[in-house]
C-alpha atoms as a PDB file:
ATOM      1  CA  UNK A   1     -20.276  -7.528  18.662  1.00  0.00           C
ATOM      2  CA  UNK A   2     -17.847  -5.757  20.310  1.00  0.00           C
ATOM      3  CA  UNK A   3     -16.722  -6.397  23.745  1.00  0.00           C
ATOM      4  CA  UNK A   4     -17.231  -3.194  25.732  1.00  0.00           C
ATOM      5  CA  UNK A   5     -15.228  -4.099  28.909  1.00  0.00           C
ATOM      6  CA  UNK A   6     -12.556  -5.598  26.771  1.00  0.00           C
ATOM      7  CA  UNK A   7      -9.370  -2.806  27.297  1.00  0.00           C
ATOM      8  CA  UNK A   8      -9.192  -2.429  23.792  1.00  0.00           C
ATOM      9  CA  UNK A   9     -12.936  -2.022  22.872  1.00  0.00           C
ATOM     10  CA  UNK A  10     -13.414   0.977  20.599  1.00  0.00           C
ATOM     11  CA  UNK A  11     -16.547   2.246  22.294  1.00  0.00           C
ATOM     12  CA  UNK A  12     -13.803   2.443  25.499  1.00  0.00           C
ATOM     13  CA  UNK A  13     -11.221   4.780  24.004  1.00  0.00           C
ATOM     14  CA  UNK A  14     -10.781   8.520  25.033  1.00  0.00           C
ATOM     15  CA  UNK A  15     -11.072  11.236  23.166  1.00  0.00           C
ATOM     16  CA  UNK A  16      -7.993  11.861  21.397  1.00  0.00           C
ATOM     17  CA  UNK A  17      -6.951   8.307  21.724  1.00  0.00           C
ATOM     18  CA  UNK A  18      -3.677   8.312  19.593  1.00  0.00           C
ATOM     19  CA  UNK A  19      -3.930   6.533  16.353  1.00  0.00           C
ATOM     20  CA  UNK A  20      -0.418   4.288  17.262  1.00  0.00           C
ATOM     21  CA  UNK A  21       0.168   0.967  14.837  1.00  0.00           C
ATOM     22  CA  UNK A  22      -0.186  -0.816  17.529  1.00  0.00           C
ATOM     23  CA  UNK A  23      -3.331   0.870  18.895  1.00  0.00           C
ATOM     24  CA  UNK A  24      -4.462   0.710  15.523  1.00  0.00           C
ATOM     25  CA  UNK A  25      -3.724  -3.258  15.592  1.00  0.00           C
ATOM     26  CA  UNK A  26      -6.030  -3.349  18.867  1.00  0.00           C
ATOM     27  CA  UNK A  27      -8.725  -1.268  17.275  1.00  0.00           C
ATOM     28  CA  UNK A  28      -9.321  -3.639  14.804  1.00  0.00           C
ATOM     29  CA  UNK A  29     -10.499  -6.243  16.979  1.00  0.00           C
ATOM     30  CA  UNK A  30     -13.684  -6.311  15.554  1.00  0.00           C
ATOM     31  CA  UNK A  31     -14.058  -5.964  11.390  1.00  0.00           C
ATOM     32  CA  UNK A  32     -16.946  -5.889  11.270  1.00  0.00           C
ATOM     33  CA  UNK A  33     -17.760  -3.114  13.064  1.00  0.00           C
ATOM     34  CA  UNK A  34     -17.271   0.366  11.425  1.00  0.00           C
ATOM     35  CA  UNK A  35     -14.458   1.658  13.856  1.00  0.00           C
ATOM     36  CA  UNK A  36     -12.551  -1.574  12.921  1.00  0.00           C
ATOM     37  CA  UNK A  37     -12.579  -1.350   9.340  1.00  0.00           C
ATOM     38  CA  UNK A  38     -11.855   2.132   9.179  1.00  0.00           C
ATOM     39  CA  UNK A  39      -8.541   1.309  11.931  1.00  0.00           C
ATOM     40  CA  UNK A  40      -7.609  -1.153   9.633  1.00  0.00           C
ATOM     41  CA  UNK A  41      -7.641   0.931   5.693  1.00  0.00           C
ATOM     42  CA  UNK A  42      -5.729   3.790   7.717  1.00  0.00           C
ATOM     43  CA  UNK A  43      -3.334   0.793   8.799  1.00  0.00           C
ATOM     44  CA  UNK A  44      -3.267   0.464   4.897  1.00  0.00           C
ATOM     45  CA  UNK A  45      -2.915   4.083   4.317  1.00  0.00           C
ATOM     46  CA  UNK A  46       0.043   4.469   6.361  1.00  0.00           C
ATOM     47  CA  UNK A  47       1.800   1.636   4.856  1.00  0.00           C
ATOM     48  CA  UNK A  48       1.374   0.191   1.551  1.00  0.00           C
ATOM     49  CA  UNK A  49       3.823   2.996  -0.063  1.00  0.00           C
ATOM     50  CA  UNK A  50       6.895   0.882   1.448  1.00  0.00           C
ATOM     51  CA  UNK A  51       4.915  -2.544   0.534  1.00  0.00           C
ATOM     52  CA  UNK A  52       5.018  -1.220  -3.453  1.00  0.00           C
ATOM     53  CA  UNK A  53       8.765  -0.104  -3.663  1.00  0.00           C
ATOM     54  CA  UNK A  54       9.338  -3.128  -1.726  1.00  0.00           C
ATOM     55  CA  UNK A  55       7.701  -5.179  -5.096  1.00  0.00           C
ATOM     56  CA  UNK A  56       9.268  -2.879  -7.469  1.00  0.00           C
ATOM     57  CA  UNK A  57      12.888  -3.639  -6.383  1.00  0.00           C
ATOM     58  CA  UNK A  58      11.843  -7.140  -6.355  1.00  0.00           C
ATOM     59  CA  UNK A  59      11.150  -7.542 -10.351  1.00  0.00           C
ATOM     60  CA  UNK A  60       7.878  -6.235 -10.274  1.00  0.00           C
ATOM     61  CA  UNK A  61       6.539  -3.842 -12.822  1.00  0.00           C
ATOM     62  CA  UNK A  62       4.187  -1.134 -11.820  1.00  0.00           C
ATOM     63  CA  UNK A  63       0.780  -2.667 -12.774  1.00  0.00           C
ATOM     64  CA  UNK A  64       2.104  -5.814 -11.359  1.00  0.00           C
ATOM     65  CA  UNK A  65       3.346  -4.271  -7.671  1.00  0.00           C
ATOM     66  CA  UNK A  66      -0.261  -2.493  -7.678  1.00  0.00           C
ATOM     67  CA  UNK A  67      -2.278  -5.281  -7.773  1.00  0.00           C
ATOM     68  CA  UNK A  68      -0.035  -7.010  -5.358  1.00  0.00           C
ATOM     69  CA  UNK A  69       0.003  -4.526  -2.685  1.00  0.00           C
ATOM     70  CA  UNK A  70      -3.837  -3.867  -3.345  1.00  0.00           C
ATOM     71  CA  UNK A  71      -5.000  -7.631  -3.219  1.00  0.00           C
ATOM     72  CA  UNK A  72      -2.167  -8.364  -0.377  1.00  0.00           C
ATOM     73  CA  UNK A  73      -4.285  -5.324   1.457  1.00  0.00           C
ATOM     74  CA  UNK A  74      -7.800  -6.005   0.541  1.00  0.00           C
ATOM     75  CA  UNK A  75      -7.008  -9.981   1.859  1.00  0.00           C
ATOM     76  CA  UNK A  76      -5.648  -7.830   5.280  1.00  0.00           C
ATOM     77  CA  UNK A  77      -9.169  -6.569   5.550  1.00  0.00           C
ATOM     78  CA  UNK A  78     -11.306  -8.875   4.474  1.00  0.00           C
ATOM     79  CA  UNK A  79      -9.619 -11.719   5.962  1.00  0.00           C
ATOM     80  CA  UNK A  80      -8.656 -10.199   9.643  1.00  0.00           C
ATOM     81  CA  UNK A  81      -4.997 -11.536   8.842  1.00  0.00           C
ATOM     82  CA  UNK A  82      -3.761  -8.199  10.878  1.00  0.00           C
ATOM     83  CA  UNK A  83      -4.728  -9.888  14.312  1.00  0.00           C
ATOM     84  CA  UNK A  84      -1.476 -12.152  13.870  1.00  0.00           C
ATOM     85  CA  UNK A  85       0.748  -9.148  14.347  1.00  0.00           C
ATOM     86  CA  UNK A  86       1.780  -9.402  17.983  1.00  0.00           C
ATOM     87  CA  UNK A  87       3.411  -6.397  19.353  1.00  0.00           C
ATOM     88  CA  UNK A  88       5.282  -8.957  22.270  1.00  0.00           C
ATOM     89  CA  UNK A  89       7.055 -10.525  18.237  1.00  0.00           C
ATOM     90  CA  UNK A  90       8.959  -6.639  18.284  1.00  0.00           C
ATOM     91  CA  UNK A  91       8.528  -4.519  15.619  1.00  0.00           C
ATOM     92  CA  UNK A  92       5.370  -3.947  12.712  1.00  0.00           C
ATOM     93  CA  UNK A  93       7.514  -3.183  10.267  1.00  0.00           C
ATOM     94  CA  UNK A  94       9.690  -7.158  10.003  1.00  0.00           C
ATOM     95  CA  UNK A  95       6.026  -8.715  10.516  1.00  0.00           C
ATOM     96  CA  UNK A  96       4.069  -6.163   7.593  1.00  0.00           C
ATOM     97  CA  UNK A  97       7.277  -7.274   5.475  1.00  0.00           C
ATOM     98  CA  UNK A  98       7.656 -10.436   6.286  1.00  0.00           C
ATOM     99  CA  UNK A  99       3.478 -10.577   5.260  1.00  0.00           C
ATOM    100  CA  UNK A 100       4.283  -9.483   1.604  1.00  0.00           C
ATOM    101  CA  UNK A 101       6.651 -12.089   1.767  1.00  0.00           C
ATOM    102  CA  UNK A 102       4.796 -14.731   1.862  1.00  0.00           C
ATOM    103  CA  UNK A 103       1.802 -13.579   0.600  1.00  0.00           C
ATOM    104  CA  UNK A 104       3.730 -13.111  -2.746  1.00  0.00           C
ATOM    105  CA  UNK A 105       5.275 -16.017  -2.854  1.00  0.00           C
ATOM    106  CA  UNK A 106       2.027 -18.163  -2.004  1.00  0.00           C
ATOM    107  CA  UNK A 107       0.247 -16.010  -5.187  1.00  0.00           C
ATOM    108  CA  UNK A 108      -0.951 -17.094  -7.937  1.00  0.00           C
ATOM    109  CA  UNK A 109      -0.493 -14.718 -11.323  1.00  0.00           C
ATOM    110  CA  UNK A 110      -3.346 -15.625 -13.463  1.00  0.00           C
ATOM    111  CA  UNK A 111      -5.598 -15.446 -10.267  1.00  0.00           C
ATOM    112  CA  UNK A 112      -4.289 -12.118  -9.840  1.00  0.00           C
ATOM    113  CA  UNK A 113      -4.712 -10.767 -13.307  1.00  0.00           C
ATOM    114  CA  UNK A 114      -8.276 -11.952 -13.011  1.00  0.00           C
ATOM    115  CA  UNK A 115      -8.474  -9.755 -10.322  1.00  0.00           C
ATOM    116  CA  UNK A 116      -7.078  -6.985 -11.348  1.00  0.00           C
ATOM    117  CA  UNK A 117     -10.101  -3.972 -11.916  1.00  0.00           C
ATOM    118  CA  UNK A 118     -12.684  -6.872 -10.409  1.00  0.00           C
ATOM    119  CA  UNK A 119     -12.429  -8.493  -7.052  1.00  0.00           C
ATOM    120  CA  UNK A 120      -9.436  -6.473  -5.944  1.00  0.00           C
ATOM    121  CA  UNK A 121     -10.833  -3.941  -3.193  1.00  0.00           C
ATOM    122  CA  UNK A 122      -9.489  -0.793  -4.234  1.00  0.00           C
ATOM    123  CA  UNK A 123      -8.283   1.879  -0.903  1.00  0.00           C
ATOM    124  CA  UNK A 124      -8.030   5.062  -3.324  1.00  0.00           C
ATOM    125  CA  UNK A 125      -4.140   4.573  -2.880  1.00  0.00           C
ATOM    126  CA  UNK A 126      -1.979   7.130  -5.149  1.00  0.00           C
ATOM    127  CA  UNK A 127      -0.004   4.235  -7.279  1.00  0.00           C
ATOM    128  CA  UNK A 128       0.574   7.162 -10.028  1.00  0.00           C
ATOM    129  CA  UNK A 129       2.693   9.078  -7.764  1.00  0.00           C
ATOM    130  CA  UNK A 130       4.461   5.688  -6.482  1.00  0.00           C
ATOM    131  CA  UNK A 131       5.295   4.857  -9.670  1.00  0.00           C
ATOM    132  CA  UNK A 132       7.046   8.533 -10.835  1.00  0.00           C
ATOM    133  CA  UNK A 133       8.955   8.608  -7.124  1.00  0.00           C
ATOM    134  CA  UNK A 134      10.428   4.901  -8.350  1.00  0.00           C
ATOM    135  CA  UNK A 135      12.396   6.485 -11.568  1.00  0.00           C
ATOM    136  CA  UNK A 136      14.271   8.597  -8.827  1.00  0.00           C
ATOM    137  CA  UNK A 137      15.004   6.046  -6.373  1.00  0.00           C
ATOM    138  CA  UNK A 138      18.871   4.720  -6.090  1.00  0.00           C
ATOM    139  CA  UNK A 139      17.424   1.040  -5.848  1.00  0.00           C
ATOM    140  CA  UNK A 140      20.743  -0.021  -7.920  1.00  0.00           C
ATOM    141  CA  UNK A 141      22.501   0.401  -4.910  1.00  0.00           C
ATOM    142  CA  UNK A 142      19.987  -0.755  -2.421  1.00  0.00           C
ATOM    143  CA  UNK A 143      18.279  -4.635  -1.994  1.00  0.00           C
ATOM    144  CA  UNK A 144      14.768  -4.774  -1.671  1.00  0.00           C
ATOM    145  CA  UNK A 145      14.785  -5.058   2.284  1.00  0.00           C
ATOM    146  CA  UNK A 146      16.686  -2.259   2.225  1.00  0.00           C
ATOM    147  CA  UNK A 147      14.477   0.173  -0.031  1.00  0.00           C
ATOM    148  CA  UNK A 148      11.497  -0.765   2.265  1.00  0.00           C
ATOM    149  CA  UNK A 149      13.179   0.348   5.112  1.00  0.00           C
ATOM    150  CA  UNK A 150      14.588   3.588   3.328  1.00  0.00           C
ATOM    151  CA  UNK A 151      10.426   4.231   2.231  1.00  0.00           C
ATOM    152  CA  UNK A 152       9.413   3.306   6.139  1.00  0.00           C
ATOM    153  CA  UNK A 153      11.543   5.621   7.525  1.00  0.00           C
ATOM    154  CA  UNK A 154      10.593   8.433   4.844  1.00  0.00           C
ATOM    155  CA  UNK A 155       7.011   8.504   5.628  1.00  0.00           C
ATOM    156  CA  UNK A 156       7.903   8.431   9.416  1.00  0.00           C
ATOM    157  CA  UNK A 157       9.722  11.524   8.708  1.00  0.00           C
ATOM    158  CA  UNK A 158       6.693  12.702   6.566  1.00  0.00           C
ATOM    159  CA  UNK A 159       4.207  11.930   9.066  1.00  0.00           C
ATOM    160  CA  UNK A 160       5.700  13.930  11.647  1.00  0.00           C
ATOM    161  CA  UNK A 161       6.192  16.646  10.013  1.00  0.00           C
ATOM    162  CA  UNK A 162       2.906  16.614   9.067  1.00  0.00           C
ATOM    163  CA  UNK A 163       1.992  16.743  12.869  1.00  0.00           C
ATOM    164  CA  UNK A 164       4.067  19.172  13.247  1.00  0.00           C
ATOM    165  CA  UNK A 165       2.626  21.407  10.746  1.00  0.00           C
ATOM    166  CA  UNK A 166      -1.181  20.613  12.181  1.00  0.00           C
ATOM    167  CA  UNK A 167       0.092  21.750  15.600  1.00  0.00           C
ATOM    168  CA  UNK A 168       1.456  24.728  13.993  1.00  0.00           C
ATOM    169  CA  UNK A 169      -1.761  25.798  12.421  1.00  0.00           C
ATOM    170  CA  UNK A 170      -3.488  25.782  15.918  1.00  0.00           C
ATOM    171  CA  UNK A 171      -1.339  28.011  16.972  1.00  0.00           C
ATOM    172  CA  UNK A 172      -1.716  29.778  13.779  1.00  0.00           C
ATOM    173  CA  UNK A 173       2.313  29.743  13.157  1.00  0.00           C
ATOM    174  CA  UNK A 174       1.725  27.704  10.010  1.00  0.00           C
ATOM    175  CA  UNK A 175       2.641  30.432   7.515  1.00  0.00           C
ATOM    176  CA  UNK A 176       6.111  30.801   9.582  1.00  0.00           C
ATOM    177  CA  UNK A 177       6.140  26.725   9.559  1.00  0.00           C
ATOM    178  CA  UNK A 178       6.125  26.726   6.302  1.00  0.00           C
ATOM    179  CA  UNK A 179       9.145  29.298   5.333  1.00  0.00           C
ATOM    180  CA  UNK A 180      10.993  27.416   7.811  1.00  0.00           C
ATOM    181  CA  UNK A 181      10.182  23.696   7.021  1.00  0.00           C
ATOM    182  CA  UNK A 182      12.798  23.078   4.575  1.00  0.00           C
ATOM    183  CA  UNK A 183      15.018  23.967   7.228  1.00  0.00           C
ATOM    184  CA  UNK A 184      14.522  21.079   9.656  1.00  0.00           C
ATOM    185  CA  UNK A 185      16.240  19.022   7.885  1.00  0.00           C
ATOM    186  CA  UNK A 186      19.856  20.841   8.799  1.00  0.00           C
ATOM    187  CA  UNK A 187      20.430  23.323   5.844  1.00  0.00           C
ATOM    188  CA  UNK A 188      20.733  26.482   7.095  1.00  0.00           C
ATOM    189  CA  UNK A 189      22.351  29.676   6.912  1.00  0.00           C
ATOM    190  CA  UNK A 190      22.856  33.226   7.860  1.00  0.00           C
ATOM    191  CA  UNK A 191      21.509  34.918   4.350  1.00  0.00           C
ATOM    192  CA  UNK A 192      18.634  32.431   5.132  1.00  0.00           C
ATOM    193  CA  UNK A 193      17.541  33.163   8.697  1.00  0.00           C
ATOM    194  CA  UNK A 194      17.800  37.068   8.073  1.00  0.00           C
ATOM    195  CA  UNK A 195      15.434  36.464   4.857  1.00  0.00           C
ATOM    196  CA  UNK A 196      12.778  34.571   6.966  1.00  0.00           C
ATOM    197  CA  UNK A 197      13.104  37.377   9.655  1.00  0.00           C
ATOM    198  CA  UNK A 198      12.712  40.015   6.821  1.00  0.00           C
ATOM    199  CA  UNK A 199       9.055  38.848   6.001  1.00  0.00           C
ATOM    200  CA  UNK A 200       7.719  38.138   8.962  1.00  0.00           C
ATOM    201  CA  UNK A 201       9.224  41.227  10.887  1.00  0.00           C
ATOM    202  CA  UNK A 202      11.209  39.944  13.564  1.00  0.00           C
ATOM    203  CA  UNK A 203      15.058  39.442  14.206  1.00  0.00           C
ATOM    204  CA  UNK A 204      17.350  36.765  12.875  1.00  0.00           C
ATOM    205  CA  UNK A 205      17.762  35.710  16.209  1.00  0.00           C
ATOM    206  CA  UNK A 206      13.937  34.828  16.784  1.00  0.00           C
ATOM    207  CA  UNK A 207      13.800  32.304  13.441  1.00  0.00           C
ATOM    208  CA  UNK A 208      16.717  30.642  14.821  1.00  0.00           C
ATOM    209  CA  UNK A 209      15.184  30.158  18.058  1.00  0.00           C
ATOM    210  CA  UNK A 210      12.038  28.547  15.808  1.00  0.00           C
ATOM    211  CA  UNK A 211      13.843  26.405  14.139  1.00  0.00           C
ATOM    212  CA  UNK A 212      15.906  24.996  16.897  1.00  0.00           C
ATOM    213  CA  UNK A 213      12.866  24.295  19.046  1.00  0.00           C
ATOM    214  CA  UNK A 214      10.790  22.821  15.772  1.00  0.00           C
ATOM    215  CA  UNK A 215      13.899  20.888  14.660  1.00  0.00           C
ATOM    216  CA  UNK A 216      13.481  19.260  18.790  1.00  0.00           C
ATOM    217  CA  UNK A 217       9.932  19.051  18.436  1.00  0.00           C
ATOM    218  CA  UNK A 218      10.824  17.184  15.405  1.00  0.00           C
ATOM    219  CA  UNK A 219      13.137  14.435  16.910  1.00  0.00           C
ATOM    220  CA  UNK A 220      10.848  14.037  19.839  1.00  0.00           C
ATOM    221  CA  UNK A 221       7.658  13.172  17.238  1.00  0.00           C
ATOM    222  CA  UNK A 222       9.962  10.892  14.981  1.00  0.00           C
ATOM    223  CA  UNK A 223      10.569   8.764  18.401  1.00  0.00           C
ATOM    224  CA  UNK A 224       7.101   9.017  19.483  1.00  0.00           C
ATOM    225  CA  UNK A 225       6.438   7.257  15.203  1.00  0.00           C
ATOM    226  CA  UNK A 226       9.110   5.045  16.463  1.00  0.00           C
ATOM    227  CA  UNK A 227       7.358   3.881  19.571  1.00  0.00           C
ATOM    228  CA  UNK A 228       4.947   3.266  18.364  1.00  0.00           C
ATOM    229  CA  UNK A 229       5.753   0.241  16.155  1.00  0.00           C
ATOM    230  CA  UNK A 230       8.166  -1.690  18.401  1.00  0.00           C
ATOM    231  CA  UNK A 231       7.995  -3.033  21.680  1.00  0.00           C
ATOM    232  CA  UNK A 232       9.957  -1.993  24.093  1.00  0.00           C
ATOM    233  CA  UNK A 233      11.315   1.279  25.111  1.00  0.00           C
ATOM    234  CA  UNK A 234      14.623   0.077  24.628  1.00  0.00           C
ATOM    235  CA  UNK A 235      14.590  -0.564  20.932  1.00  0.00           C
ATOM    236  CA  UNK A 236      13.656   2.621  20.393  1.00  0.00           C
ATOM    237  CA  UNK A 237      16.851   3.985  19.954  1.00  0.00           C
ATOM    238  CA  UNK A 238      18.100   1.043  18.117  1.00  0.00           C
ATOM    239  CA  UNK A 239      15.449   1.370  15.411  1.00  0.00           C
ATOM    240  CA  UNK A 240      16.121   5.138  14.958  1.00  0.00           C
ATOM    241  CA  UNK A 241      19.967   4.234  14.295  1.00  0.00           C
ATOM    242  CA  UNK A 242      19.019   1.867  11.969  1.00  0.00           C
ATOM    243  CA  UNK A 243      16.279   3.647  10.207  1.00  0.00           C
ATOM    244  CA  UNK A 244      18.838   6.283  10.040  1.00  0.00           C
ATOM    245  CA  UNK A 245      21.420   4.101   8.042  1.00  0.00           C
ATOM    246  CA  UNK A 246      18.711   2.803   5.984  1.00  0.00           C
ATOM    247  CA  UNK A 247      18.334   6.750   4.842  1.00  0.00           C
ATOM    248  CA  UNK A 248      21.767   7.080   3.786  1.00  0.00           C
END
């Protein structure tokens, strides 16, 4: 039953409560209840594409890093082992890792290949795609640890562009979004901005206006992902240097 004068208590949250880690964390207070479970699988969601590349630079073959990550997940939901990640213990991402960790090396193989196709509760995760986007991956020049962190800090990147792009379609500006998305990123040019400004009928000057203010818009969101899985205010910038090594 949930606890409805309890701060975190689902039935108390706003509309347009922001789907943080950590909020997410305190949402799933209760697993049984609906709201709960479904804070926890998008915990999952978020997350288990760093968990798998993690496995694969650790000796693990595909089929093998998919049932790990799924049955390492599954045992997260069914077994409420989320409520030991403390947001006062720093950041998600060491105690998510440090999870795997364990949780691999306490497994059992032939109770895993049991599983695999039976018990294993399967979240509709794309392992397919995982597994093409690992022949491209320099992992010969990255450990393990350090691949993970490389994946985290993709998918921060790709979630806030994805925000980005949302916002943009509210204010119907997705089309220009679009033509000027590969741009965020830094590569730019002359030839490039008077292209853009050629469709869409308005002056160079204008698209580089966009994609200065979207490129901002797009730092600010990236620290807002950041935020949201460490403590304090202070490690924020910390965390973005690092995450920013970790993509080099």
């Amino acid at each position: 039953m949930v606890d409805h004068n309890h701060p975190n208590s689902i039935e108390q949250r706003p509309q347009g409560f922001a789907t943080t880690c950590w909020s997410l964390v305190a949402a799933t207070a209760d697993p049984q209840h609906r709201e709960g479970r479904q804070a926890l699988e998008e915990l999952c969601a978020r997350y288990w594409n760093p968990l798998y590349f993690w496995l694969r630079r650790d000796g693990c073959g595909h089929e093998d890093s998919q049932d790990l990550v799924q049955e390492f997940l599954a045992q997260m939901i069914e077994h409420h082992n989320i409520d030991r990640a403390d947001p006062e213990r720093g950041r998600f991402r060491t105690f998510l890792l440090s999870s795997l960790k364990n949780f691999r090396k306490n497994a059992d193989r032939a109770q895993r290949t049991q599983k695999r196709g039976g018990n294993v509760r399967h979240l509709g995760l794309d392992f397919d795609s995982a597994g093409s986007q690992w022949t491209n991956e320099p992992f010969h020049t990255q450990t393990a640890d350090r691949l993970f962190d490389r994946k985290w800090a993709l998918q921060m990147i790709e979630r806030s562009i994805e925000r980005l792009e949302a916002a943009s379609r509210e204010r119907n500006r997705h089309e220009l979004f679009a033509r000027i998305k590969p741009l965020l990123a830094g590569a730019d040019g002359e030839e490039t901005y008077q292209a853009i400004a050629e469709e869409f009928g308005i002056t160079a000057g204008a698209i580089k206006v966009a994609v200065h203010r979207w490129r901002e818009q797009l730092r600010e969101t990236i620290r807002r992902e950041i935020r949201d899985t460490v403590l304090d205010e202070q490690d924020v910038d910390s965390e973005l240097d690092y995450l920013i090594a970790a993509m080099s």
